[in-house]
PDB file of N, CA and C in Angstrom:
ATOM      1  N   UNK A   1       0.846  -1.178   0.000  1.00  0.00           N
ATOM      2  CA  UNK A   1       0.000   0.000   0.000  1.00  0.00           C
ATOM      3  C   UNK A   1       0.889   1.238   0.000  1.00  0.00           C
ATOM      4  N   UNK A   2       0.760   2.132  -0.834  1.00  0.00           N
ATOM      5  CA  UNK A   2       1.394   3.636  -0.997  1.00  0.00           C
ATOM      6  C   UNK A   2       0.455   4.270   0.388  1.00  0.00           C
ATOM      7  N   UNK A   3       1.050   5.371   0.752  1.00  0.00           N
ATOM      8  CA  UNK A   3       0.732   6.097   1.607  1.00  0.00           C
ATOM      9  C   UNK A   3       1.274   7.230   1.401  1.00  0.00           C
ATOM     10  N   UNK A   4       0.275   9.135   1.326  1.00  0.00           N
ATOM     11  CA  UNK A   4       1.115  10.208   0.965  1.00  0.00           C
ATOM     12  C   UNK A   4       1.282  10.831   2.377  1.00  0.00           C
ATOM     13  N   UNK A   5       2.259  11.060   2.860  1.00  0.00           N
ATOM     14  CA  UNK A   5       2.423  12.012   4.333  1.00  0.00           C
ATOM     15  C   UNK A   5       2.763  13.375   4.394  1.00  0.00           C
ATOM     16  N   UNK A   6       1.454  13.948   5.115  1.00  0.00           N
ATOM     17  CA  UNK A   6       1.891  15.368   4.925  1.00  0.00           C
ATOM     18  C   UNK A   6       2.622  15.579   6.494  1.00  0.00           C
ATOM     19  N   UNK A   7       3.462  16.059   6.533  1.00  0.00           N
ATOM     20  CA  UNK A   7       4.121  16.339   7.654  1.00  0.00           C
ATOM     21  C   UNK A   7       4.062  17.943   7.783  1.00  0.00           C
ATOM     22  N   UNK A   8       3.540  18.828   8.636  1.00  0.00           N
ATOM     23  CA  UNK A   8       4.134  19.779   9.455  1.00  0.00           C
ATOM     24  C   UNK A   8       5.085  20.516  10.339  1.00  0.00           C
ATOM     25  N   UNK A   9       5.831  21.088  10.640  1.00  0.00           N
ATOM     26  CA  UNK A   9       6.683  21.397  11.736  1.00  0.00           C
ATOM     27  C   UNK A   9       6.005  22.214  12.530  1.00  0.00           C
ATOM     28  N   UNK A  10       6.621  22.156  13.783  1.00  0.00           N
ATOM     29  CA  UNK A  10       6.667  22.918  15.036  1.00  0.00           C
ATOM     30  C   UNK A  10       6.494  24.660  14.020  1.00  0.00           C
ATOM     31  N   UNK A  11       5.752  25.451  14.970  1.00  0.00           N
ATOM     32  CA  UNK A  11       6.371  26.653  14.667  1.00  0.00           C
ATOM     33  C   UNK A  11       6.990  27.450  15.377  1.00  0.00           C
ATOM     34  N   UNK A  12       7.216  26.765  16.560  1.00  0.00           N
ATOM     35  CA  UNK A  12       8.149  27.983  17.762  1.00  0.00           C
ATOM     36  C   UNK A  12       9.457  28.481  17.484  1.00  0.00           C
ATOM     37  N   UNK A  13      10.439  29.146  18.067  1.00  0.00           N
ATOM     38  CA  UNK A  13      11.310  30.002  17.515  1.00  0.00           C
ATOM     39  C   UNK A  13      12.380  29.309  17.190  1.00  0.00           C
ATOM     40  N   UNK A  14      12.471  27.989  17.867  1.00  0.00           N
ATOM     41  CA  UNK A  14      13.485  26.754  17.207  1.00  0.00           C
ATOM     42  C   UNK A  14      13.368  25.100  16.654  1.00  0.00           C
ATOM     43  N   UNK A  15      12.347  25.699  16.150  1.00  0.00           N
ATOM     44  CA  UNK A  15      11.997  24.924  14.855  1.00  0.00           C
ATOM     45  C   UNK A  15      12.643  24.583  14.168  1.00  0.00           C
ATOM     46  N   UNK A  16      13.095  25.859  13.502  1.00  0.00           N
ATOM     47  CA  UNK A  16      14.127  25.316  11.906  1.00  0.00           C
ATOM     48  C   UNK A  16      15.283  24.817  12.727  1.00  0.00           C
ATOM     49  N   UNK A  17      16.022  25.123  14.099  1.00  0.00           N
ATOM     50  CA  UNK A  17      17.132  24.510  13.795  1.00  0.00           C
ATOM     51  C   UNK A  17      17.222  22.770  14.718  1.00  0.00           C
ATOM     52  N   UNK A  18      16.126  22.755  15.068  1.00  0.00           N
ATOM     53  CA  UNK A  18      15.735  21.469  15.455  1.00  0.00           C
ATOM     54  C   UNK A  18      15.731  20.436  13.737  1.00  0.00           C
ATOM     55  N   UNK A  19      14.874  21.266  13.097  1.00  0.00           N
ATOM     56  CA  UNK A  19      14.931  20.659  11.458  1.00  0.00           C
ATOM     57  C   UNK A  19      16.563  20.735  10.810  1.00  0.00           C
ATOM     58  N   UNK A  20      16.970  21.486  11.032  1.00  0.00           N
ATOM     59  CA  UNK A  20      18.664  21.274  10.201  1.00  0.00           C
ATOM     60  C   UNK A  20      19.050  20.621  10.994  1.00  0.00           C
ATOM     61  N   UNK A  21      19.233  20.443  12.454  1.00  0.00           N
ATOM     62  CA  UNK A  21      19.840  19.386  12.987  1.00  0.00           C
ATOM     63  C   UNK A  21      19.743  17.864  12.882  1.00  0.00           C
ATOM     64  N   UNK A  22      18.348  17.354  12.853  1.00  0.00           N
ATOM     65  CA  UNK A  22      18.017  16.073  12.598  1.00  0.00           C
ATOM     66  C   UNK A  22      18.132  15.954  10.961  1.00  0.00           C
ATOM     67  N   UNK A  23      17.982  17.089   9.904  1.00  0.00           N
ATOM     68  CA  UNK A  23      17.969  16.406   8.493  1.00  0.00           C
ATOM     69  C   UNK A  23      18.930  15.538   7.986  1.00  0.00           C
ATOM     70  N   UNK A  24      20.358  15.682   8.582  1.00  0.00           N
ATOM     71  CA  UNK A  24      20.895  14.482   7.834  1.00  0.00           C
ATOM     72  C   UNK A  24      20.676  12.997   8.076  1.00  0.00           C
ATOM     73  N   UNK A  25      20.081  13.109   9.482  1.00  0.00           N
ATOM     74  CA  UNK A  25      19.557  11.258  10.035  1.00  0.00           C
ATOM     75  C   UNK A  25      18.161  11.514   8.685  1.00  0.00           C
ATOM     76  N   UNK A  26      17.464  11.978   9.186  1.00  0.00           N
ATOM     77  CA  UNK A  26      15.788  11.877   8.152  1.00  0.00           C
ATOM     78  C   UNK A  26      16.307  11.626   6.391  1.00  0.00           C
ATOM     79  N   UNK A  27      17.666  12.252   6.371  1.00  0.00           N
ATOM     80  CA  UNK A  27      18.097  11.852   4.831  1.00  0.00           C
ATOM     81  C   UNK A  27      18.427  10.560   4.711  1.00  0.00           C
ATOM     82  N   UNK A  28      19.236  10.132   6.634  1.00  0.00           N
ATOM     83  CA  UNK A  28      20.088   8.862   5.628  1.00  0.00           C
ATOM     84  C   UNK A  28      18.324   8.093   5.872  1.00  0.00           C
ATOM     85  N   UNK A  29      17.585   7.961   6.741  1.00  0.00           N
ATOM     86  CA  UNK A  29      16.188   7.514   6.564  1.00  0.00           C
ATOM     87  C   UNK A  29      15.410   6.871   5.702  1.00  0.00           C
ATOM     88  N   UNK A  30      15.602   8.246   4.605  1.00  0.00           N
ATOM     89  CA  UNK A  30      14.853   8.461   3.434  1.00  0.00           C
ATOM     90  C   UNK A  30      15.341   7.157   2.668  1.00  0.00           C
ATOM     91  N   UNK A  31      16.853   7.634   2.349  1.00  0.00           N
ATOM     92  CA  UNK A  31      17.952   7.009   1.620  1.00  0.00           C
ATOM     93  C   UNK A  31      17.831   5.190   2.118  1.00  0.00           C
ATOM     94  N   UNK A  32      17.555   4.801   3.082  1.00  0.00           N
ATOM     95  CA  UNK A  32      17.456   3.133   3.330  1.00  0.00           C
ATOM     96  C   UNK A  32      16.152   2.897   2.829  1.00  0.00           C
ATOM     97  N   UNK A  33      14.851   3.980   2.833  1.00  0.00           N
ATOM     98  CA  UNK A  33      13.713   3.402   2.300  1.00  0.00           C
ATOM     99  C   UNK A  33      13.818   3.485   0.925  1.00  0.00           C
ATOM    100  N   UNK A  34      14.475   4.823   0.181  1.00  0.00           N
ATOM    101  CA  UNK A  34      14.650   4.370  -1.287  1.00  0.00           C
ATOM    102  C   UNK A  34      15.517   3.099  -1.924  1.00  0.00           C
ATOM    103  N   UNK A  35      16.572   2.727  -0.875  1.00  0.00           N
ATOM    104  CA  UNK A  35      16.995   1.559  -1.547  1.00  0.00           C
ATOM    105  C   UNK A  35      16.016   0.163  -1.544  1.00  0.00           C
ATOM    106  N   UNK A  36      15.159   0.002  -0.177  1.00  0.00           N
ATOM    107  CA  UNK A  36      14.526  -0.707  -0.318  1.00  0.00           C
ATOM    108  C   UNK A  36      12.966  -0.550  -1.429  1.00  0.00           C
ATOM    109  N   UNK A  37      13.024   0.311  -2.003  1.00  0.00           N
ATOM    110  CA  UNK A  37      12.164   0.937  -2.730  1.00  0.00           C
ATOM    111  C   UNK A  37      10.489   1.373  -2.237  1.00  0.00           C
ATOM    112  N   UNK A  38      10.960   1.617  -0.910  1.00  0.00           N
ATOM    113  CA  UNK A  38       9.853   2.190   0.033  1.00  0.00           C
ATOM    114  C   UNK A  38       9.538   3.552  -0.332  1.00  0.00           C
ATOM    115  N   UNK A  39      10.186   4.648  -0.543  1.00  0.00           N
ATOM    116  CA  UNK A  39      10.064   5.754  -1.089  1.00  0.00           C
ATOM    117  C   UNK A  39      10.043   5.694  -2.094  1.00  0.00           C
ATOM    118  N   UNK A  40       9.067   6.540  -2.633  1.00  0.00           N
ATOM    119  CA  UNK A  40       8.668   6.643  -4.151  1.00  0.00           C
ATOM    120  C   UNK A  40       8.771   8.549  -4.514  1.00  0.00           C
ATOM    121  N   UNK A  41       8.785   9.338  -3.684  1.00  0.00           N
ATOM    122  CA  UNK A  41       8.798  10.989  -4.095  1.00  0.00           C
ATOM    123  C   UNK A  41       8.382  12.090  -2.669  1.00  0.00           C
ATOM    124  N   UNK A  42       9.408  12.749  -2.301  1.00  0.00           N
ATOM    125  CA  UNK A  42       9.467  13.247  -1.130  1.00  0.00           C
ATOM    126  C   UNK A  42       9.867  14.553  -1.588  1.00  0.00           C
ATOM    127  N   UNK A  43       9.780  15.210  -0.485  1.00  0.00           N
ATOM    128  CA  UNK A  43      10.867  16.830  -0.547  1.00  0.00           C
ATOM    129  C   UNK A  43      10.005  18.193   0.571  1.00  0.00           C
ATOM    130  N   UNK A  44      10.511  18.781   0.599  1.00  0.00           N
ATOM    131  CA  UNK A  44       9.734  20.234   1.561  1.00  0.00           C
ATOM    132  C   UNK A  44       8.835  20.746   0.974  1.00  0.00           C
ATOM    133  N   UNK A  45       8.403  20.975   1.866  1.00  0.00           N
ATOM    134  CA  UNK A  45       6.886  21.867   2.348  1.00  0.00           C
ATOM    135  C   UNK A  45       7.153  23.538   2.457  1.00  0.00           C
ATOM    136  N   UNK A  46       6.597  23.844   1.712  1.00  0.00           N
ATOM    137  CA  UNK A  46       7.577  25.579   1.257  1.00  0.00           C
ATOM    138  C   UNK A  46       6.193  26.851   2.271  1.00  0.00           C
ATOM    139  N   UNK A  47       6.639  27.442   2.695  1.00  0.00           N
ATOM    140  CA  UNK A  47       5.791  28.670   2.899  1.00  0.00           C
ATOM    141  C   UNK A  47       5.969  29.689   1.426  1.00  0.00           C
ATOM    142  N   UNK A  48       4.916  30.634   1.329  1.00  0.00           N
ATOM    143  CA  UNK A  48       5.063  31.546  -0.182  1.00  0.00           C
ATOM    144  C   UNK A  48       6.740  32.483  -0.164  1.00  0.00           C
ATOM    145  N   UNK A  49       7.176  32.082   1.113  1.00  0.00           N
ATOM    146  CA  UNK A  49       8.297  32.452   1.103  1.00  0.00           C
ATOM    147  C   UNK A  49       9.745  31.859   0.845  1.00  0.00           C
ATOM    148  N   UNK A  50       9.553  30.617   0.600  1.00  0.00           N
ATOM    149  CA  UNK A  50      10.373  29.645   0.368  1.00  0.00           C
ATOM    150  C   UNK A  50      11.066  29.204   1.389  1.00  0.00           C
ATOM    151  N   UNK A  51      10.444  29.118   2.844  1.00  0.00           N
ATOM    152  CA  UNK A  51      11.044  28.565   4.112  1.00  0.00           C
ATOM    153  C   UNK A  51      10.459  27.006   4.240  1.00  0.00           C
ATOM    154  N   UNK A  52      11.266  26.402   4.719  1.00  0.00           N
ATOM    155  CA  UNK A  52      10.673  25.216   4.642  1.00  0.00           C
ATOM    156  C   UNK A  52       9.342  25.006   6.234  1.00  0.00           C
ATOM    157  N   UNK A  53       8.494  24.290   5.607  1.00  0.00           N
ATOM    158  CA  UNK A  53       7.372  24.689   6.884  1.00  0.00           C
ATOM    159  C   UNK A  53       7.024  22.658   7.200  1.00  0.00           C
ATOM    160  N   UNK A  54       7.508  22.411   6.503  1.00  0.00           N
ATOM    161  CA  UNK A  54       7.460  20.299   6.572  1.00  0.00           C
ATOM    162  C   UNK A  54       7.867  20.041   5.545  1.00  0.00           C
ATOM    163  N   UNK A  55       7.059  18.790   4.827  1.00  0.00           N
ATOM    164  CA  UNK A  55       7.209  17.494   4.270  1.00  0.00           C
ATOM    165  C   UNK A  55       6.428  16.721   3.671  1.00  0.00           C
ATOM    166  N   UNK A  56       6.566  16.271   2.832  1.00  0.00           N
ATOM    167  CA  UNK A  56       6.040  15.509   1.968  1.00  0.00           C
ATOM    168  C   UNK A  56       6.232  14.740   1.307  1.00  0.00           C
ATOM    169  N   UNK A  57       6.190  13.082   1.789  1.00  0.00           N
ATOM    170  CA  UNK A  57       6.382  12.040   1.285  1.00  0.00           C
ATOM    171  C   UNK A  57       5.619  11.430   0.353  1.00  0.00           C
ATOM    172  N   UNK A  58       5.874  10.579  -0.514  1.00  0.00           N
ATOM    173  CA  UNK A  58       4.872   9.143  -0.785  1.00  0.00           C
ATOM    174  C   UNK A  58       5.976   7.871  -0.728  1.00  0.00           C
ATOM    175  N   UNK A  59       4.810   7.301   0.465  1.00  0.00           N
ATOM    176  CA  UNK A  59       5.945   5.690   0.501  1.00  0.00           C
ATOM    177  C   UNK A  59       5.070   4.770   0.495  1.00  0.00           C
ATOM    178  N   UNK A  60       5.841   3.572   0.248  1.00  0.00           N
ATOM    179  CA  UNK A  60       5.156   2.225   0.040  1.00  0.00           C
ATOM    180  C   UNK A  60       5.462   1.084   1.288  1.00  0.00           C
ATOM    181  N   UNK A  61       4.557   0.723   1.532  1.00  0.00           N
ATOM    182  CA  UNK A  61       4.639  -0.482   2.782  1.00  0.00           C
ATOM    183  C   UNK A  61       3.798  -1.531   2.755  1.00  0.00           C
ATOM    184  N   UNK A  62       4.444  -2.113   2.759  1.00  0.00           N
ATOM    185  CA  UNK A  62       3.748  -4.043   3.126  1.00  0.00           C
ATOM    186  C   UNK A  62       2.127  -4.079   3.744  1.00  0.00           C
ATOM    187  N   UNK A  63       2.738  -3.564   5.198  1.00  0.00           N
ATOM    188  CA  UNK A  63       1.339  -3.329   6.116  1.00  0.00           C
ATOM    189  C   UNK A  63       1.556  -2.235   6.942  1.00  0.00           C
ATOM    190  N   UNK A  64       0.536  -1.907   7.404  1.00  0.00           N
ATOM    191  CA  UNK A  64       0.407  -0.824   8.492  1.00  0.00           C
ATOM    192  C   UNK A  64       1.502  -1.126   9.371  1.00  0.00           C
ATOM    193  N   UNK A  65       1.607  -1.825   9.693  1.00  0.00           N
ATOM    194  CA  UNK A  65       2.628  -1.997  10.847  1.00  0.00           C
ATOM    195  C   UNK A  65       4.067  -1.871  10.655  1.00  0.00           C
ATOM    196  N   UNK A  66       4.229  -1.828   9.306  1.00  0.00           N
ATOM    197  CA  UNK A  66       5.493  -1.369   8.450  1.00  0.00           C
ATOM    198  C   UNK A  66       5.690   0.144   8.448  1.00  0.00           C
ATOM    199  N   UNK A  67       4.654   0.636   8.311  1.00  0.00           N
ATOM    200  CA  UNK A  67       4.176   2.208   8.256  1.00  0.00           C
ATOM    201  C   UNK A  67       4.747   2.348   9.982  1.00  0.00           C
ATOM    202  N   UNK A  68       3.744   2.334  10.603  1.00  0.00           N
ATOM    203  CA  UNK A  68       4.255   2.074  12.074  1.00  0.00           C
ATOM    204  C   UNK A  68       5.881   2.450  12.647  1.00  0.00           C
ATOM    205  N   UNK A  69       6.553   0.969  12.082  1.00  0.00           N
ATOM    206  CA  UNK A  69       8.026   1.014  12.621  1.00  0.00           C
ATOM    207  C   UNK A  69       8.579   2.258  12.172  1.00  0.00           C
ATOM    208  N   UNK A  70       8.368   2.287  10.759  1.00  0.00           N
ATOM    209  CA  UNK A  70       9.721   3.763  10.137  1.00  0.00           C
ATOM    210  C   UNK A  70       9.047   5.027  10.937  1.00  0.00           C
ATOM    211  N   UNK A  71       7.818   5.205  11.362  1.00  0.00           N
ATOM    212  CA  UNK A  71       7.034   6.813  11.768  1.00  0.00           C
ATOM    213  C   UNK A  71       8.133   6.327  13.299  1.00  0.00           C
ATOM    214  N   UNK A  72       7.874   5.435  14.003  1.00  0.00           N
ATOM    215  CA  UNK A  72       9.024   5.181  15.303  1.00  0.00           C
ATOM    216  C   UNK A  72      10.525   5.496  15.003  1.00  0.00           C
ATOM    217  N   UNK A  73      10.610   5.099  13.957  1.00  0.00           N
ATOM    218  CA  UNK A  73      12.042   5.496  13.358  1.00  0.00           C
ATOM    219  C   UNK A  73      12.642   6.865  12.811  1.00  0.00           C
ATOM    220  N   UNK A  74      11.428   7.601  12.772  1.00  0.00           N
ATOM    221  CA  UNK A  74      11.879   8.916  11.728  1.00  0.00           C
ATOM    222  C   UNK A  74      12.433   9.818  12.665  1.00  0.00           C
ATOM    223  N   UNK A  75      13.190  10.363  12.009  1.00  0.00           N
ATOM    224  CA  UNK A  75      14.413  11.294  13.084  1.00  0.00           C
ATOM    225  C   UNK A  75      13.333  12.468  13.125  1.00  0.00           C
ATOM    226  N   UNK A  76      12.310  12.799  12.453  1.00  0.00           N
ATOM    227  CA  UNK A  76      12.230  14.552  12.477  1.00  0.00           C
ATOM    228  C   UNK A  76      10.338  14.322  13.173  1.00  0.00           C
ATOM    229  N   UNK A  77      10.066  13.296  14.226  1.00  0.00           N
ATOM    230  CA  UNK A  77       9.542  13.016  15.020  1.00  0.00           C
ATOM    231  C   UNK A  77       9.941  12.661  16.266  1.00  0.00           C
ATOM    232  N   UNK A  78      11.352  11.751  16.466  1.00  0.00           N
ATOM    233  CA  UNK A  78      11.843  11.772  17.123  1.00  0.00           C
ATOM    234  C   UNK A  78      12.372  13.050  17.859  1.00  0.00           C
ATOM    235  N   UNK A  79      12.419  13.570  16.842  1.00  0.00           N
ATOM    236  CA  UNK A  79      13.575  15.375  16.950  1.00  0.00           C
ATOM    237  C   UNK A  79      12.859  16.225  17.142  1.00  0.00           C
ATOM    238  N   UNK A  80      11.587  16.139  17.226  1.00  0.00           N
ATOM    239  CA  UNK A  80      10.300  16.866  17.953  1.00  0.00           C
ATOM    240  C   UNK A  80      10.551  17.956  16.770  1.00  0.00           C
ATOM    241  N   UNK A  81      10.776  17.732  15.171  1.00  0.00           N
ATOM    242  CA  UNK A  81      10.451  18.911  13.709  1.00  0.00           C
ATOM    243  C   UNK A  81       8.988  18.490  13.462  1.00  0.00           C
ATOM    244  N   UNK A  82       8.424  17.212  13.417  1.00  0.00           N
ATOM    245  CA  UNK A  82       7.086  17.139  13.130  1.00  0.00           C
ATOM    246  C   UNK A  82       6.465  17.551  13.789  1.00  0.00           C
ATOM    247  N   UNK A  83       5.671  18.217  13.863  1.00  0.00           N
ATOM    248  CA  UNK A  83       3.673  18.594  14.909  1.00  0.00           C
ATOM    249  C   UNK A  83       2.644  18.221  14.403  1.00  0.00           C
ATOM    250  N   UNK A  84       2.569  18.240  13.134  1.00  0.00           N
ATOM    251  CA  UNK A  84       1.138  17.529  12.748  1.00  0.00           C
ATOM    252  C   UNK A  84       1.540  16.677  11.699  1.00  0.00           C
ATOM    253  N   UNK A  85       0.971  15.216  11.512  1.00  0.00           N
ATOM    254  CA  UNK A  85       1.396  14.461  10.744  1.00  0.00           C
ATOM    255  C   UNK A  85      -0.202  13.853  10.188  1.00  0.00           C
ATOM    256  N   UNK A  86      -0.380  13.687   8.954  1.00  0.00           N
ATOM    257  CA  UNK A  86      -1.518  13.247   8.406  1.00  0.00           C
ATOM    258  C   UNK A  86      -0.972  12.481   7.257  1.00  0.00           C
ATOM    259  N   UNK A  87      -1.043  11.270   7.248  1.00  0.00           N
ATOM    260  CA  UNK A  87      -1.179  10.079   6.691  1.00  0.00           C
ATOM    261  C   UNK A  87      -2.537   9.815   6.528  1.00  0.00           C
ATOM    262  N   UNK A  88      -2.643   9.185   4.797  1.00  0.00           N
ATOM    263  CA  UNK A  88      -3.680   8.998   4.208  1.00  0.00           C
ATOM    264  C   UNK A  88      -3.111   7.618   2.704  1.00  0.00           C
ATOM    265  N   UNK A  89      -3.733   6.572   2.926  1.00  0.00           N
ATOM    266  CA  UNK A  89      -3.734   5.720   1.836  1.00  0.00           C
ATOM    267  C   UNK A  89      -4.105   6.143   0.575  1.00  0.00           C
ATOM    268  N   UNK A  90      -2.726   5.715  -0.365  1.00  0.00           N
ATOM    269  CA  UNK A  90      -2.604   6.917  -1.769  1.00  0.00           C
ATOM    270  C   UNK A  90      -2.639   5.703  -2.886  1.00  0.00           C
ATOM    271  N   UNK A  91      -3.286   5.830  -4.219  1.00  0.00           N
ATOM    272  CA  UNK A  91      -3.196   5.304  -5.063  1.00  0.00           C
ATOM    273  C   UNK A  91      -2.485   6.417  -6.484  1.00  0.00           C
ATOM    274  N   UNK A  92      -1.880   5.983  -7.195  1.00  0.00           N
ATOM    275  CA  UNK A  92      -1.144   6.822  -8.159  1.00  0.00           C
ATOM    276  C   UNK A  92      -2.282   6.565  -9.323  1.00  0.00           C
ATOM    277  N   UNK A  93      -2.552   7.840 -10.333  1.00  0.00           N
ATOM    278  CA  UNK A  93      -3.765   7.640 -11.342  1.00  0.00           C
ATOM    279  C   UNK A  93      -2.899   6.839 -12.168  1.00  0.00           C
ATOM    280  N   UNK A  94      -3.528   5.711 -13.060  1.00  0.00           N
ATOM    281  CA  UNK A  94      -2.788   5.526 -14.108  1.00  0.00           C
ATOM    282  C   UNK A  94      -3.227   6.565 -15.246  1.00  0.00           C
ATOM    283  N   UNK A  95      -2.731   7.155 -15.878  1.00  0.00           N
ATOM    284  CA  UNK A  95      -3.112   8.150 -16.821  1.00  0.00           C
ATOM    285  C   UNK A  95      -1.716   8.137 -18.274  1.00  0.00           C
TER     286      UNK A  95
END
C-alpha cells in the first residue's frame, strides 16, 4: 500500500534549527527506504516564502505496521520537527 504524508513542523522560535539538525539522520532515513524501494517521491513543504514549513512524502509499505516502525524510526519526530502528521492511503492515477 502507498501512503502520501503530509508532515508539518513545530512553529516555535526553534523549529528550523531542530529541522537542520536532525535532516541528515531523516536523509540517511529516506535514503534506506529508497533503496529498499519504500520511497517513491518526497521533498519540503515551502511557505510563499520559500522557508521550509514540513514534508512531503509518498511511501510504500507491506502493512500498516510497516508504516508504524519507520514513523518510530523517523528522526524529524523523534527530533520533535514534526507537529502535525496526516497520513492517508494513496493510489497513483494511471493516466
Amino acid at each position: 500500500m502507498q501512503y502520501v504524508v503530509h508532515a508539518y513542523d513545530h512553529t516555535d522560535a526553534d523549529a528550523y534549527d531542530r529541522r537542520m539538525a536532525v535532516r541528515p539522520a531523516h536523509f540517511d532515513t529516506v535514503r534506506d527506504l529508497k533503496a529498499k524501494g519504500q520511497f517513491i517521491i518526497g521533498g519540503a513543504l515551502l511557505d510563499p516564502d520559500g522557508k521550509m514549513i514540513g514534508s512531503m512524502l509518498v511511501v510504500e509499505f507491506e502493512t500498516e505496521e510497516a508504516l508504524q516502525q519507520w514513523l518510530q524510526r523517523e528522526p524529524y519526530l523523534i527530533g520533535n520537527v514534526w507537529d502535525n502528521v496526516d497520513i492517508k492511503p494513496f493510489r497513483k492515477a494511471d493516466v
